[in-house]
N, C-alpha and C. Protein backbone atom coordinates (compact mmCIF):
# COMPACT_ATOMS: atom_id res chain seq x y z
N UNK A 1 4.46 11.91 -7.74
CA UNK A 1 4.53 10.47 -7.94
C UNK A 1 3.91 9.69 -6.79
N UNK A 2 3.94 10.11 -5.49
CA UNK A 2 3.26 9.45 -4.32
C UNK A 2 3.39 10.35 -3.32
N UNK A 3 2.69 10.27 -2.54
CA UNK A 3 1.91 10.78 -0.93
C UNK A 3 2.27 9.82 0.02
N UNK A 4 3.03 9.76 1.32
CA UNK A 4 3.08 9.07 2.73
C UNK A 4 2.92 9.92 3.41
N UNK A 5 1.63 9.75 4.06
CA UNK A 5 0.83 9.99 4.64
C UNK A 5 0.81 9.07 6.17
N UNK A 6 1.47 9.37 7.86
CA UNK A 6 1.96 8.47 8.86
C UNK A 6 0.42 9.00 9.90
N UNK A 7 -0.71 8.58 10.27
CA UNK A 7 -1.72 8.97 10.72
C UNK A 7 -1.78 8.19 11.90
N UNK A 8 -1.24 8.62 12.89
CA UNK A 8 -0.76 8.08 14.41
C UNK A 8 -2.40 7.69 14.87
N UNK A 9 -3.12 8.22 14.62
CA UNK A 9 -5.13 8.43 15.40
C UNK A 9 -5.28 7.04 15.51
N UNK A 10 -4.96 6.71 13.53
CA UNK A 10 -4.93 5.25 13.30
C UNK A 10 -4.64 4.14 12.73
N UNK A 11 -3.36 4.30 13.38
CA UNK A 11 -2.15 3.50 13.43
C UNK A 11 -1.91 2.95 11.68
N UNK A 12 -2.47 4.08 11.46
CA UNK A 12 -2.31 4.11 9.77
C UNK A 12 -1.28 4.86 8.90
N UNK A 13 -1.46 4.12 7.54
CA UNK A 13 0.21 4.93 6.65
C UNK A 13 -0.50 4.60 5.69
N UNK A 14 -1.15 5.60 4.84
CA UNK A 14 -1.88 6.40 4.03
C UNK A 14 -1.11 6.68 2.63
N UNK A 15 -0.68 5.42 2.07
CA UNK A 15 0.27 6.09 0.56
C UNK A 15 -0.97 6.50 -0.81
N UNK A 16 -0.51 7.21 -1.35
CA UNK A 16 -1.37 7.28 -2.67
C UNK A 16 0.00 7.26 -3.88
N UNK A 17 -0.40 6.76 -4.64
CA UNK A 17 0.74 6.77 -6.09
C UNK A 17 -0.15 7.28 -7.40
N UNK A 18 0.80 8.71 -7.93
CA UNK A 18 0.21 9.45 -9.36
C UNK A 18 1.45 8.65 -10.04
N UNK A 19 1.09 8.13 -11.35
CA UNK A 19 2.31 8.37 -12.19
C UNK A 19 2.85 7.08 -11.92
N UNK A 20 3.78 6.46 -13.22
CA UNK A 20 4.29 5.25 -13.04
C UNK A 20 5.99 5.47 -12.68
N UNK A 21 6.61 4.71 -11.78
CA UNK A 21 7.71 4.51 -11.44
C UNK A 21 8.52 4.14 -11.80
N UNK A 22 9.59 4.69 -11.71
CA UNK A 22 11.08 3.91 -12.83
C UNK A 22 12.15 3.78 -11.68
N UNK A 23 13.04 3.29 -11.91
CA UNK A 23 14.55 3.32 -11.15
C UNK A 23 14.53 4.51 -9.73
N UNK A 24 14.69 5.88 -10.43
CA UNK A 24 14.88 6.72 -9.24
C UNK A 24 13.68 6.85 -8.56
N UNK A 25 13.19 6.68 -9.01
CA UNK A 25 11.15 6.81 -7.99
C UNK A 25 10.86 5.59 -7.12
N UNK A 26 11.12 4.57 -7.31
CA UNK A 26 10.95 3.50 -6.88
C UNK A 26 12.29 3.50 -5.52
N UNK A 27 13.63 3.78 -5.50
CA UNK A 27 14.30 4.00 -4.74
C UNK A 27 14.42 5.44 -3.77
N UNK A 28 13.37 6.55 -3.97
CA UNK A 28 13.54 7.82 -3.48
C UNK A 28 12.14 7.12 -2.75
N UNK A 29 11.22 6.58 -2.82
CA UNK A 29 9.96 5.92 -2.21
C UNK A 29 10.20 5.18 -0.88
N UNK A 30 10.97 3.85 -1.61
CA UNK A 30 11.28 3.44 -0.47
C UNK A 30 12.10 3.73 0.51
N UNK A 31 13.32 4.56 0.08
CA UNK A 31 13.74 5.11 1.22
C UNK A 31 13.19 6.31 1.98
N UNK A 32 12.24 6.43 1.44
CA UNK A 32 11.49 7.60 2.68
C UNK A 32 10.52 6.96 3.22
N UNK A 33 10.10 6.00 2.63
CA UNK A 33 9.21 5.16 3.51
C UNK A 33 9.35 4.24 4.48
N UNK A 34 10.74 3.68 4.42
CA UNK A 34 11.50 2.92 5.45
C UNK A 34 12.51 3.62 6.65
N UNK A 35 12.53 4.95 6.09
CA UNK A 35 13.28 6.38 7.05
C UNK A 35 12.29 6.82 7.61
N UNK A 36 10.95 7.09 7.11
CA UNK A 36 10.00 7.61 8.47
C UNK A 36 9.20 7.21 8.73
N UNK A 37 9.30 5.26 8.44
CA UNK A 37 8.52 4.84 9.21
C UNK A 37 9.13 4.13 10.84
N UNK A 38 10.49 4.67 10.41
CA UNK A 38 11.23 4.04 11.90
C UNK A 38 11.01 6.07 12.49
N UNK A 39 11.52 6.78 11.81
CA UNK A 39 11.17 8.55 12.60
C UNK A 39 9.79 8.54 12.98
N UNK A 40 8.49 8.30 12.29
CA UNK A 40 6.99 8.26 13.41
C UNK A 40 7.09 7.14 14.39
N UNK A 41 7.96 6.38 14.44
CA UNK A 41 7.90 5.62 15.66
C UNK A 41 6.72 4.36 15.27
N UNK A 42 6.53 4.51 14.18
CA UNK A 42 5.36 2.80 13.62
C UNK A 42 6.37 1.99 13.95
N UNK A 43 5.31 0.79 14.22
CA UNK A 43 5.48 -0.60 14.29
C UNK A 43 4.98 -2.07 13.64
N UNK A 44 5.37 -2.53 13.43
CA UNK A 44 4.68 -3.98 12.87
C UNK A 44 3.11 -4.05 13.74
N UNK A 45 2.40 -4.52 12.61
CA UNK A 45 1.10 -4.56 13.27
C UNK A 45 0.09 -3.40 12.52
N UNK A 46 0.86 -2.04 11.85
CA UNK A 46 -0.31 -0.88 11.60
C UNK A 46 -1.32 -1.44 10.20
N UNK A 47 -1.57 -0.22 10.07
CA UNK A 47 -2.37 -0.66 9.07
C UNK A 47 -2.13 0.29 7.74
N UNK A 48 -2.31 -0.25 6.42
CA UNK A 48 -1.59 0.20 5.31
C UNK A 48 -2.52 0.61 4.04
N UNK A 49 -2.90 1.94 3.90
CA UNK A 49 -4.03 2.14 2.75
C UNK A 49 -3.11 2.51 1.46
N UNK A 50 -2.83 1.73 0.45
CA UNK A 50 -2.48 2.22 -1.02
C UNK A 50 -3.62 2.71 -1.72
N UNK A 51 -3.53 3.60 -2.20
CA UNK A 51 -4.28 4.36 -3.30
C UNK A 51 -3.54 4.49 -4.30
N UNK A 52 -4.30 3.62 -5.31
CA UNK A 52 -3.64 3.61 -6.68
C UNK A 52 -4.25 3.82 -7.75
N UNK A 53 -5.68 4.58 -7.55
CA UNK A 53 -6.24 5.69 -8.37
C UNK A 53 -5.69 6.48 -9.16
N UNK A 54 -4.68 6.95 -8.69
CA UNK A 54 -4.15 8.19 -9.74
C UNK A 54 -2.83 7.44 -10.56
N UNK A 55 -3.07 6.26 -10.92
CA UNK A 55 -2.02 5.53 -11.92
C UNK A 55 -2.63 4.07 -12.36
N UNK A 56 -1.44 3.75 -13.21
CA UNK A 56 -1.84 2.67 -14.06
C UNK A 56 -1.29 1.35 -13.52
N UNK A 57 -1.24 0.24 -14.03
CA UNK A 57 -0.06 -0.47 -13.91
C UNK A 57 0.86 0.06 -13.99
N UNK A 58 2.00 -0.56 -13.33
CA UNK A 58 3.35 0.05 -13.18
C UNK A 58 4.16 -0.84 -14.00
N UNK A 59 4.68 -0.18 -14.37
CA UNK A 59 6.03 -1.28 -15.82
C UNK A 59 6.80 -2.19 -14.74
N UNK A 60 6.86 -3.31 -15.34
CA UNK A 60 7.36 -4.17 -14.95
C UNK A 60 8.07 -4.09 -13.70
N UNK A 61 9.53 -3.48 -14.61
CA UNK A 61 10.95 -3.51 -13.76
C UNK A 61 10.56 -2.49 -12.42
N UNK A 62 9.48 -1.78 -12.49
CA UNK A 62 9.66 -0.85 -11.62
C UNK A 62 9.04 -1.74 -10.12
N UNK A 63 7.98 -2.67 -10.82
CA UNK A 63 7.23 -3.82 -9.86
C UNK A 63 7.89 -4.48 -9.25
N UNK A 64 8.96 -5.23 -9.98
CA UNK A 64 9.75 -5.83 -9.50
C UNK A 64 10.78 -5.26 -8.45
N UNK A 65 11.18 -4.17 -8.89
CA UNK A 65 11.57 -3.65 -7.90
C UNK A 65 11.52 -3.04 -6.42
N UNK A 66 10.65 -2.45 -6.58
CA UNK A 66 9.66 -2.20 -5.56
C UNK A 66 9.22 -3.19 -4.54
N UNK A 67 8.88 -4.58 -4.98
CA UNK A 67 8.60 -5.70 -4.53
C UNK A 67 10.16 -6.28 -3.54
N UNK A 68 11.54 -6.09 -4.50
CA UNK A 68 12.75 -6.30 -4.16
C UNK A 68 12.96 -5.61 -2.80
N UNK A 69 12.99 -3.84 -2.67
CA UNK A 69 13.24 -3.15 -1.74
C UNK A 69 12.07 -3.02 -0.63
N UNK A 70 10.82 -3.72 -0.89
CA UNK A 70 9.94 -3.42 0.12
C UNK A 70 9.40 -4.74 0.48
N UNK A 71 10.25 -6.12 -0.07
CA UNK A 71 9.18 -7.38 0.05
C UNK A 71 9.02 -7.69 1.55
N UNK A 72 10.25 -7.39 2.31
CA UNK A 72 10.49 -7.66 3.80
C UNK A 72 10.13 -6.48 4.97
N UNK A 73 9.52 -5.47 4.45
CA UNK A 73 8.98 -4.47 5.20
C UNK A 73 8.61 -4.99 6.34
N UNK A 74 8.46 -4.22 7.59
CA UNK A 74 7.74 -4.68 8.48
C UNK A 74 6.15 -4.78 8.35
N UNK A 75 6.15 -6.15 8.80
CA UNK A 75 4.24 -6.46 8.51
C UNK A 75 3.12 -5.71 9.16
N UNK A 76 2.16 -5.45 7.93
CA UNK A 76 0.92 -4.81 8.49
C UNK A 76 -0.12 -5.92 9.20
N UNK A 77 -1.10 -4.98 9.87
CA UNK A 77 -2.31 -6.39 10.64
C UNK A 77 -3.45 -6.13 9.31
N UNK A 78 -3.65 -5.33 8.61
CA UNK A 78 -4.02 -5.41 7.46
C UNK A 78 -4.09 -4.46 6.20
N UNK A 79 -3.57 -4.53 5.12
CA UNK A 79 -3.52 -3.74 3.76
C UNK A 79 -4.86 -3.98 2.81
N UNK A 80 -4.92 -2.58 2.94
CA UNK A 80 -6.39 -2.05 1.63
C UNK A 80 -5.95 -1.30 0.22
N UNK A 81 -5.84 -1.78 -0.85
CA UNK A 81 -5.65 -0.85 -1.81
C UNK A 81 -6.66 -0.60 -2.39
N UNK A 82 -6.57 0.41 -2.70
CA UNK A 82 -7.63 1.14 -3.96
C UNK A 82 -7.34 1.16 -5.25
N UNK A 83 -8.10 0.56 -5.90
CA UNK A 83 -8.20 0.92 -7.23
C UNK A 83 -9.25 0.18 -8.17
N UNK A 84 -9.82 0.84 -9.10
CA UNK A 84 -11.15 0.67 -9.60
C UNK A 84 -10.65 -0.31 -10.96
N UNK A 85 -9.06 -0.74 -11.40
CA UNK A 85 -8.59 -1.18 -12.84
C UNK A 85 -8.70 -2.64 -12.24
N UNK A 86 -9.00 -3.46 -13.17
CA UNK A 86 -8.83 -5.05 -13.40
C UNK A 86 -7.53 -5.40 -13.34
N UNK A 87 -6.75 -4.91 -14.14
CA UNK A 87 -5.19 -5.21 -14.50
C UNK A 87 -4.59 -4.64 -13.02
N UNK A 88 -4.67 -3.59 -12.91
CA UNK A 88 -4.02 -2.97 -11.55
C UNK A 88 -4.41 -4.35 -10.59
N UNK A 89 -5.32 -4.75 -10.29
CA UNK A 89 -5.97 -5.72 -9.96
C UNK A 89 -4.90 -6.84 -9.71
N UNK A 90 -4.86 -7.41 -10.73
CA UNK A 90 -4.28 -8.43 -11.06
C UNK A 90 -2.52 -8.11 -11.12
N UNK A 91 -2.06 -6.77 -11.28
CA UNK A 91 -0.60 -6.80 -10.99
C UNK A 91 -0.40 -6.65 -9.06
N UNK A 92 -1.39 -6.61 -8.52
CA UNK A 92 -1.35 -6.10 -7.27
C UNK A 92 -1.44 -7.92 -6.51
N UNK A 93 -2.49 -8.37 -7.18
CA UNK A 93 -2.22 -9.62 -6.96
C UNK A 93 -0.53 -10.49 -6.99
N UNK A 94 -0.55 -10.70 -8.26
CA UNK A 94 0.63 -10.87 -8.26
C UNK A 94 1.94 -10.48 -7.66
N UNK A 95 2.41 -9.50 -6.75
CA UNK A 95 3.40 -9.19 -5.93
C UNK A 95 2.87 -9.40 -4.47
N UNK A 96 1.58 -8.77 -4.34
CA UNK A 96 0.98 -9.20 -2.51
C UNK A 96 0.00 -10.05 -2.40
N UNK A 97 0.82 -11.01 -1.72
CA UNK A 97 0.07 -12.03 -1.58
C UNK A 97 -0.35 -12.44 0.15
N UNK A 98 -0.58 -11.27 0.51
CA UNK A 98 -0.93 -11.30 1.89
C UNK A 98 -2.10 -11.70 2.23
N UNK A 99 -2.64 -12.62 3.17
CA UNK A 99 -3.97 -13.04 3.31
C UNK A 99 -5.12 -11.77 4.23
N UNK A 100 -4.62 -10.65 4.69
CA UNK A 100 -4.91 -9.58 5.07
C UNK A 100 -4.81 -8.71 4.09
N UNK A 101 -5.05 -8.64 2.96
CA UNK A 101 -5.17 -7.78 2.29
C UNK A 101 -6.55 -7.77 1.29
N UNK A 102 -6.89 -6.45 1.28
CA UNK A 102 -8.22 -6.71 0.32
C UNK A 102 -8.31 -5.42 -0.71
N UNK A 103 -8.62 -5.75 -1.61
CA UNK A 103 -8.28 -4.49 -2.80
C UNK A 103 -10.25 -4.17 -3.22
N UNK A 104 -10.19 -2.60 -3.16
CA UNK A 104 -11.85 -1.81 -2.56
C UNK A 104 -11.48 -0.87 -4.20
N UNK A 105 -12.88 -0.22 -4.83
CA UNK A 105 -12.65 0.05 -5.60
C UNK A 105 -12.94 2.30 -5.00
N UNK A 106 -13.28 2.07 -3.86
CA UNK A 106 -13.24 3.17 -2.95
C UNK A 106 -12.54 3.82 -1.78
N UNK A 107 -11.32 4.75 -1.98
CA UNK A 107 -10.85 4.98 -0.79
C UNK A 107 -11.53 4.49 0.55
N UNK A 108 -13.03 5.46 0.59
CA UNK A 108 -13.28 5.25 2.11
C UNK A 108 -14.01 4.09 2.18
N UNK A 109 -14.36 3.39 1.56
CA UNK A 109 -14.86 1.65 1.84
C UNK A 109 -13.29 0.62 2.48
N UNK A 110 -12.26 1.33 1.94
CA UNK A 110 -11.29 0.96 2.36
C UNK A 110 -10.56 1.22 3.55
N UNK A 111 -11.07 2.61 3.93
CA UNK A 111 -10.87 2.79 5.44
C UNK A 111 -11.41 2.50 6.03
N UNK A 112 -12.79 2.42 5.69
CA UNK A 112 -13.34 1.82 7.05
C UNK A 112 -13.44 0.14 7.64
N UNK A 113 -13.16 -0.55 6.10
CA UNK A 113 -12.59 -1.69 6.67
C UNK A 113 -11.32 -1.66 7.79
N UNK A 114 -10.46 -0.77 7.29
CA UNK A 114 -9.06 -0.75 7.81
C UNK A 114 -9.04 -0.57 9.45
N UNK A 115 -10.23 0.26 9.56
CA UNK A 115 -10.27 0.51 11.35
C UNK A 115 -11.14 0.09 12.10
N UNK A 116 -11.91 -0.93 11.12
CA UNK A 116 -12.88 -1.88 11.68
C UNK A 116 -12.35 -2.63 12.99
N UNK A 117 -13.18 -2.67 13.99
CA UNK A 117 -12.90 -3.79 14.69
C UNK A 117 -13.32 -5.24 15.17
N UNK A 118 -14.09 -5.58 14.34
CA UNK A 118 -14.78 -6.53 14.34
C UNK A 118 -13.83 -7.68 13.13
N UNK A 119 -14.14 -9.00 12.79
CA UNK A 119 -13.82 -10.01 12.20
C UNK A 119 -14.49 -10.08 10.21
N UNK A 120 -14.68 -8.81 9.91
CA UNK A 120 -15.91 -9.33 8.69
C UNK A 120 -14.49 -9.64 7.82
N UNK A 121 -15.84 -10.17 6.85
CA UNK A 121 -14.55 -11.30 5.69
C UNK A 121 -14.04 -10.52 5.06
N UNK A 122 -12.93 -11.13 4.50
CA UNK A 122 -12.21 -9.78 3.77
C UNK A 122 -13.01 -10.04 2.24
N UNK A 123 -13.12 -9.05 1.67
CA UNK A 123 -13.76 -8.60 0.34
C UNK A 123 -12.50 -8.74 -0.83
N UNK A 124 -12.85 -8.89 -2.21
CA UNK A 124 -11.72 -8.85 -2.84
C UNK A 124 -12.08 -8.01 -3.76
């Protein structure tokens, strides 16, 4: 159902999501994602690659939820998701509305924004 992936090199957390989420997936997620992201020792500030290639939109309740248990996460300095769907698109819109965030239809176009160090515009 998903990959966390904690990549200390650069200061990155690497999720990928197969498969759509219900009740227990959505709560077995975030609590391993909020348990080791205080155990690698991250901090506010990293940087956050979703890969959402290997799934669809996610049903509703599971969005909502997800959104519920992770809306107050500690903040990234900037989030890249992947995914090549319109709709994914547009449900991704709709829950993050971060002005650091930019959705790439290529993993590594998305990393390398992510460890860029320079100012370029963000892409949508």
């Amino acid at each position: 159902m998903y990959s966390i992936v904690f990549r200390h090199d650069l200061n990155l957390i690497d999720i990928r999501w197969s498969g759509l989420f219900d009740r227990a997936t959505v709560d077995a997620y975030a609590n391993e994602l909020i348990r080791r992201f205080h155990d690698e020792g991250f901090r506010p500030g990293y940087r956050l690659r979703m890969d959402m290639t290997g799934t669809s939109v996610q049903p509703v309740d599971a969005a909502q939820a997800i959104n519920r248990r992770l809306g107050a996460f500690h903040r990234a300095s900037r989030i890249a998701i992947v995914t090549a769907s319109a709709i994914t698109r547009l449900q991704v819109r709709r829950f993050m509305t971060q002005p650091y965030l930019c959705i790439f239809d290529a993993a590594d176009d998305a990393l390398d924004w992510l460890v860029a160090t320079d100012n370029r515009t963000l892409a949508a």
